[in-house]
C-alpha atoms as a PDB file:
ATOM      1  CA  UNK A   1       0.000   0.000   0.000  1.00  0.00           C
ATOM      2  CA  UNK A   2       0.932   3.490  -1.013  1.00  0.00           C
ATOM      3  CA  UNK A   3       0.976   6.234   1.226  1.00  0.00           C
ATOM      4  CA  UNK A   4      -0.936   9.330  -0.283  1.00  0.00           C
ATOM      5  CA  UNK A   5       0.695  12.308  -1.631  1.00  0.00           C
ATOM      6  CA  UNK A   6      -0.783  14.663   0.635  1.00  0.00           C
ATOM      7  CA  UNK A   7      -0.736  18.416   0.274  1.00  0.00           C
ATOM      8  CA  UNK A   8       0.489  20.800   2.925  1.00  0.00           C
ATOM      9  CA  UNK A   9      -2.774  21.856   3.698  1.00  0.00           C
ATOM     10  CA  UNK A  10      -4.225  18.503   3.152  1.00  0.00           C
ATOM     11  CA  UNK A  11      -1.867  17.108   5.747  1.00  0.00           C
ATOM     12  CA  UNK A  12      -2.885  19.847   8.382  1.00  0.00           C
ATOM     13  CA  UNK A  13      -6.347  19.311   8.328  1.00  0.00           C
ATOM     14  CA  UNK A  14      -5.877  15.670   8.748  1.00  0.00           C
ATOM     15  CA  UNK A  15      -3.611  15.944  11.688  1.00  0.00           C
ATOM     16  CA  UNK A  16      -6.272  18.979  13.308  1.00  0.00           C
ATOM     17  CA  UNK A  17      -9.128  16.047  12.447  1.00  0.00           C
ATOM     18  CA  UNK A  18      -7.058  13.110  14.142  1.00  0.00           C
ATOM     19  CA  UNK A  19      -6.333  15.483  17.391  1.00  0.00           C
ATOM     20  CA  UNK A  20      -9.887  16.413  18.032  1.00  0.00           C
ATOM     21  CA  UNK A  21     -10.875  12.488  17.781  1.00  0.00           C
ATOM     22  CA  UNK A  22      -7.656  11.631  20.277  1.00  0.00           C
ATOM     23  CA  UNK A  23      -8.991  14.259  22.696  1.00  0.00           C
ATOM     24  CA  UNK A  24     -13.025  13.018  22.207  1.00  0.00           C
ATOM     25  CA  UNK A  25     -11.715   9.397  22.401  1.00  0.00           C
ATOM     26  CA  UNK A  26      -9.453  10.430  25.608  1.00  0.00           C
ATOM     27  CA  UNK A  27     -12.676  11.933  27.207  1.00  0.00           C
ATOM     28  CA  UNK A  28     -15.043   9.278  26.468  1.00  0.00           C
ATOM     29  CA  UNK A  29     -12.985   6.303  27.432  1.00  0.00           C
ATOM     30  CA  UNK A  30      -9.579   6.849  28.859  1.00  0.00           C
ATOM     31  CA  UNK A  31      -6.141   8.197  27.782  1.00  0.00           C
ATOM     32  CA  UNK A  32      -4.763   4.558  28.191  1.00  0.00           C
ATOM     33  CA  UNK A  33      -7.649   2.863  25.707  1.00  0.00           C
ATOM     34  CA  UNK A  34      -6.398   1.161  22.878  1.00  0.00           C
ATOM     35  CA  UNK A  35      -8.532   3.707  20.514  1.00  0.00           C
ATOM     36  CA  UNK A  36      -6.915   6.817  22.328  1.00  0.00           C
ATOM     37  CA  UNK A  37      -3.579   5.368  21.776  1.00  0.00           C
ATOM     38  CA  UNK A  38      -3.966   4.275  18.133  1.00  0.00           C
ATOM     39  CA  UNK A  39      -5.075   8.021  17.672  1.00  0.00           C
ATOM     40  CA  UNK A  40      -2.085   9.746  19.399  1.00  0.00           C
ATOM     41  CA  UNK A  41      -0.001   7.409  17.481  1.00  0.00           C
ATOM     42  CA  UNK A  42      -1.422   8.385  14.207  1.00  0.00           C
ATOM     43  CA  UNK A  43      -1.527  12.313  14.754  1.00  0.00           C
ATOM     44  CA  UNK A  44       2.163  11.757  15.745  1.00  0.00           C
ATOM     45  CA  UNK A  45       3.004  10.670  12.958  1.00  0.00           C
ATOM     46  CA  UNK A  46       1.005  12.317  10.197  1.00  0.00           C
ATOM     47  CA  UNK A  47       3.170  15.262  11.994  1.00  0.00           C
ATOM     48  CA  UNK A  48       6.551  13.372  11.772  1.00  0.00           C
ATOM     49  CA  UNK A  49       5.554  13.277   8.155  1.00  0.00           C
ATOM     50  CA  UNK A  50       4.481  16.948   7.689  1.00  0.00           C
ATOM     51  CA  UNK A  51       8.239  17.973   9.177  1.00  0.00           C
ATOM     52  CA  UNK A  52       9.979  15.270   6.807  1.00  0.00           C
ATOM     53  CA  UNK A  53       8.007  16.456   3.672  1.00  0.00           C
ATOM     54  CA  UNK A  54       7.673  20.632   4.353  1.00  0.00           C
ATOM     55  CA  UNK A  55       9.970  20.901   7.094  1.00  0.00           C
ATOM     56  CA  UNK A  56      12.483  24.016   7.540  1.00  0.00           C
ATOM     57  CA  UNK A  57      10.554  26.445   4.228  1.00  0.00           C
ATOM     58  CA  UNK A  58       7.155  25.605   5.351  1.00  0.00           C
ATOM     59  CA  UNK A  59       6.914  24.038   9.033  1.00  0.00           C
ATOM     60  CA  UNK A  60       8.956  23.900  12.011  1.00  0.00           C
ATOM     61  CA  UNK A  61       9.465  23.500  15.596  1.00  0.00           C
ATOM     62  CA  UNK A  62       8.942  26.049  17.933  1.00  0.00           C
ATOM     63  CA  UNK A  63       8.614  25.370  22.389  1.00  0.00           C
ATOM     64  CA  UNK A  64       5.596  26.102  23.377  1.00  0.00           C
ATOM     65  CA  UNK A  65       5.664  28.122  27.133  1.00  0.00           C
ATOM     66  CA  UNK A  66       2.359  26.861  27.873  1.00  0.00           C
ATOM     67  CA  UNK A  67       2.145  25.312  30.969  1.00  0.00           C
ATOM     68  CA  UNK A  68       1.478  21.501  30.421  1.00  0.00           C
ATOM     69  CA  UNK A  69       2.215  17.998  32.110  1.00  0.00           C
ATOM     70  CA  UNK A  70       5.334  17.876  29.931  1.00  0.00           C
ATOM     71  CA  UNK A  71       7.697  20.130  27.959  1.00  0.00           C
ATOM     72  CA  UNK A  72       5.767  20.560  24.381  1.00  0.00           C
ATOM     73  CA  UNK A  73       6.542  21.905  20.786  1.00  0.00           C
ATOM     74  CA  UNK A  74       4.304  23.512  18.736  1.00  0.00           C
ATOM     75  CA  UNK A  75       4.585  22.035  15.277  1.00  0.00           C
ATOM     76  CA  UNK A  76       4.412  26.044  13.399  1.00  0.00           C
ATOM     77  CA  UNK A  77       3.156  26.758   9.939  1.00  0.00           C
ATOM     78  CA  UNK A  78       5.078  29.463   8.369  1.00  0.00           C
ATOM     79  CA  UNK A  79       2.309  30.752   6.590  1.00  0.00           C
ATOM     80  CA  UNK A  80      -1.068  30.447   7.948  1.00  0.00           C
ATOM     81  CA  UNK A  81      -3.661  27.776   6.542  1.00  0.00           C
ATOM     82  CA  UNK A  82      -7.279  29.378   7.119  1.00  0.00           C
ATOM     83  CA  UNK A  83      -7.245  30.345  10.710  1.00  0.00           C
ATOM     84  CA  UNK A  84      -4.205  28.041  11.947  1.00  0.00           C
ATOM     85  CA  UNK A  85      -1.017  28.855  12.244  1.00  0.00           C
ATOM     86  CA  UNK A  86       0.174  25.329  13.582  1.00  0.00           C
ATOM     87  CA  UNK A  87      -0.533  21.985  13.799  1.00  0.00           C
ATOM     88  CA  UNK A  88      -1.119  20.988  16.675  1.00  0.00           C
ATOM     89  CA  UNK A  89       1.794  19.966  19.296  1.00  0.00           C
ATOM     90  CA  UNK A  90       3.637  17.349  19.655  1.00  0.00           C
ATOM     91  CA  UNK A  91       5.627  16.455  23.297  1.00  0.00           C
ATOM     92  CA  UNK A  92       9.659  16.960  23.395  1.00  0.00           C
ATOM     93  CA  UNK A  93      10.072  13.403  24.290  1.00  0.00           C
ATOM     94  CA  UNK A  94       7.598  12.047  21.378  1.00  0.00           C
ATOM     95  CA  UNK A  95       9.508  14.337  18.486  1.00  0.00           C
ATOM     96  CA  UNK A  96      13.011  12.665  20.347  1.00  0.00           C
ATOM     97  CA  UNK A  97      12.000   9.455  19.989  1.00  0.00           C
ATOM     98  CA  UNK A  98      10.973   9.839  16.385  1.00  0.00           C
ATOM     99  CA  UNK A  99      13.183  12.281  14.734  1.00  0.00           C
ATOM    100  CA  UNK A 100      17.106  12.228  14.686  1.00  0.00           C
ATOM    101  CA  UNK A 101      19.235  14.504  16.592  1.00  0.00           C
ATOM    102  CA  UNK A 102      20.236  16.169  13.228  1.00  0.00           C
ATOM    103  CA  UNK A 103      16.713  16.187  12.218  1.00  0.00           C
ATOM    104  CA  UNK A 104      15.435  17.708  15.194  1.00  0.00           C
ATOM    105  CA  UNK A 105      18.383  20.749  15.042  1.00  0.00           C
ATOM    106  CA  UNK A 106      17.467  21.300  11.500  1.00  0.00           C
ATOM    107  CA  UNK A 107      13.447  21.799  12.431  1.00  0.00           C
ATOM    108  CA  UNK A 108      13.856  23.802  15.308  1.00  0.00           C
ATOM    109  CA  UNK A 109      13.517  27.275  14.773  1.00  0.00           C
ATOM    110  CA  UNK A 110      15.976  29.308  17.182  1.00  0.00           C
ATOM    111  CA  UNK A 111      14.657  32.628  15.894  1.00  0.00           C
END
């Protein structure tokens, strides 16, 4: 099976759609549920693949200083699609696990 050529925007919106349905799925059963899970796992990496396809001239990393259970980034949209200007965040220790050292440097915007 092929993946799909997805579009940026495409790509955003699907990641957006699979977050909502992790949070519903999260407040309807439990964080631990196999359906939760499988829906984290998915956002995470529909948003590995939006930094490996568009990273550095049309996404990136950026920290988010929200206050949260653990240290977050906020995968960024350099230009805006409709109303968002991200896509959604992804934990420190998730984008560590999944990305290379080199990889991560290269995405992470120091501006």
């Amino acid at each position: 099976m092929e993946l799909s050529n997805s579009s940026l925007e495409q790509l955003v919106k699907e990641i957006i759609a699979v977050n909502h349905a992790w949070k519903l799925a999260c407040d309807l059963f439990e964080q631990t549920s196999s359906l939760a899970t499988t829906l984290r796992d998915l956002k995470t990496c529909k948003q590995i693949r939006l930094l490996q396809t568009y990273g550095t001239t049309q996404v990136y990393l950026a920290i988010d200083p929200a206050e949260s259970s653990e240290p977050l980034y906020s995968v960024r949209l350099r230009h805006s699609i409709g109303n968002r200007t991200d896509a959604e965040h992804i934990p420190i220790r998730v984008a560590q696990e999944n990305l290379s050292s080199a990889d991560l440097n290269r995405f992470i915007d120091n501006n």
